[in-house]
C-alpha atoms as a PDB file:
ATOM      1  CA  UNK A   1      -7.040  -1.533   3.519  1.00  0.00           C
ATOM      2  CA  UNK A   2      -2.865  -0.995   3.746  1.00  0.00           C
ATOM      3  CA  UNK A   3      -1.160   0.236   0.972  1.00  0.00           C
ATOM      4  CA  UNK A   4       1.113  -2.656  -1.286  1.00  0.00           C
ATOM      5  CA  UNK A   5       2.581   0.121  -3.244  1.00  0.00           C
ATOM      6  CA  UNK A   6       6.237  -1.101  -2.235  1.00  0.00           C
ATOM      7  CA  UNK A   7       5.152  -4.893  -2.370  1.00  0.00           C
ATOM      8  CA  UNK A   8       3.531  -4.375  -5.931  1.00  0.00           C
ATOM      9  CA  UNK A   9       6.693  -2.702  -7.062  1.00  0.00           C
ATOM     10  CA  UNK A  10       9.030  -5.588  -6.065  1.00  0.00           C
ATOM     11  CA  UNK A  11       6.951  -7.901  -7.482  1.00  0.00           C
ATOM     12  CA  UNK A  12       6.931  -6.222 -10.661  1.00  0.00           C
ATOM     13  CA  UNK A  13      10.794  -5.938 -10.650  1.00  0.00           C
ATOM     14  CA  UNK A  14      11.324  -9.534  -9.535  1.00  0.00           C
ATOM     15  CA  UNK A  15       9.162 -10.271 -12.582  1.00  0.00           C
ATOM     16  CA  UNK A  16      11.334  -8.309 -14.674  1.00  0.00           C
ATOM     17  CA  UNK A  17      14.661  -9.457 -13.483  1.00  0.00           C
ATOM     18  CA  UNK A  18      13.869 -12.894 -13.887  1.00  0.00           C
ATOM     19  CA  UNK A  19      12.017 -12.845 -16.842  1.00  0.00           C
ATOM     20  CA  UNK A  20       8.911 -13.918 -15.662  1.00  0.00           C
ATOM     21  CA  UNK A  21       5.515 -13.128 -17.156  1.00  0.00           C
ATOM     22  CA  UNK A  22       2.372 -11.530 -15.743  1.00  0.00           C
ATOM     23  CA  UNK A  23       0.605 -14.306 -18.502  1.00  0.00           C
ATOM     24  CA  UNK A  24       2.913 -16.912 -16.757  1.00  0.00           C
ATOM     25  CA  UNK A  25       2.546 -15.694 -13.276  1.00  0.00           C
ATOM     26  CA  UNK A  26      -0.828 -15.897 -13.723  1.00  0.00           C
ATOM     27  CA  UNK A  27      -1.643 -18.959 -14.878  1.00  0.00           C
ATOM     28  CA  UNK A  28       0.715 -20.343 -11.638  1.00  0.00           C
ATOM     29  CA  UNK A  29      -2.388 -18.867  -9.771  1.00  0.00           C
ATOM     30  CA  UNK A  30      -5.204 -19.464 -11.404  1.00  0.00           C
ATOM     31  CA  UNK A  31      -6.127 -15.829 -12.181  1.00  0.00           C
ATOM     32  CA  UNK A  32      -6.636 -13.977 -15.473  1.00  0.00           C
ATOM     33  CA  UNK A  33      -4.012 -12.118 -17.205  1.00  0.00           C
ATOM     34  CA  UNK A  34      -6.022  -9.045 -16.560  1.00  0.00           C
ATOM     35  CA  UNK A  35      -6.233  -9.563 -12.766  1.00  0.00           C
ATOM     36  CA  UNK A  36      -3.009 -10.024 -11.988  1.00  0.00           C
ATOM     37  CA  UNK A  37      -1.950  -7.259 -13.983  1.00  0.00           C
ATOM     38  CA  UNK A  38      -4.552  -5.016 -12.281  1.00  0.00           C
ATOM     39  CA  UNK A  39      -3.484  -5.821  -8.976  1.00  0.00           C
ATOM     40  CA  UNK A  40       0.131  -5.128  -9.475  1.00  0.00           C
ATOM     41  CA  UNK A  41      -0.826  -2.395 -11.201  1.00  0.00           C
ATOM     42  CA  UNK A  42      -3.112  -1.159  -8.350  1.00  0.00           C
ATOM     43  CA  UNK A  43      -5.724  -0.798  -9.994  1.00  0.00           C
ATOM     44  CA  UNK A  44      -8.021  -3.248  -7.807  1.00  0.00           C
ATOM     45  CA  UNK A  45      -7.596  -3.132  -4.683  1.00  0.00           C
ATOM     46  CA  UNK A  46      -9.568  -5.456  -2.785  1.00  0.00           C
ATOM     47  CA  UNK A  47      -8.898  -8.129   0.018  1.00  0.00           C
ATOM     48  CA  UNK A  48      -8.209 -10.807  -2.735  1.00  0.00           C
ATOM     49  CA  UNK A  49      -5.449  -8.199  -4.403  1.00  0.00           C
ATOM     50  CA  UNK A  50      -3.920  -7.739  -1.223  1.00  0.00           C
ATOM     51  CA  UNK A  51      -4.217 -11.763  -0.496  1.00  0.00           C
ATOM     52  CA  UNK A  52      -2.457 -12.696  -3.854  1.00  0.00           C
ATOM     53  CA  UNK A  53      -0.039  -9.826  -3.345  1.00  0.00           C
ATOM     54  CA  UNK A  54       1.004 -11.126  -0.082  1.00  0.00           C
ATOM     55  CA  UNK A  55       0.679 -14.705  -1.418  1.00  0.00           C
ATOM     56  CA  UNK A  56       3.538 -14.314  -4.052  1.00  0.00           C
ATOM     57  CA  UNK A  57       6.287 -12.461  -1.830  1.00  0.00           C
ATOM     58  CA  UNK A  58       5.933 -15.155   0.291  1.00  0.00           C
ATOM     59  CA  UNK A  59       6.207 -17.813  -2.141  1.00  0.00           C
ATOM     60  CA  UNK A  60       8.977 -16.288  -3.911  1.00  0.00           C
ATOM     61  CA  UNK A  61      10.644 -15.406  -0.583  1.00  0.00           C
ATOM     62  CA  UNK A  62      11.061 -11.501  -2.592  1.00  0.00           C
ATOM     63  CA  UNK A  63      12.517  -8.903   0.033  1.00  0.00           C
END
């Protein structure tokens, strides 16, 4: 599976500059609090982290 270290990380400081919630960010998903903050944390890492990873730098357009 590739590594999102670097796409984790921007999505954790886009979160932070915009003050924008894992809780909130979440919920826009459909996922648990938990989750999301597991898979930005890295700490799951599975085809659906990596899917939902991938999902919100496109939707946010983060580069």
């Amino acid at each position: 599976m590739p590594e999102t270290k670097a796409g984790r990380d921007k999505i954790i400081g886009y979160l932070n500059e915009n003050d924008i919630s894992i809780s909130a960010l979440a919920a826009m998903y459909g996922l648990s609090r938990q989750d999301l903050s597991d898979y930005l944390a890295g700490r799951k890492r599975n085809p659906k982290a990596n899917q939902i990873i991938l999902k919100i730098i496109s939707d946010f357009k983060i580069r």
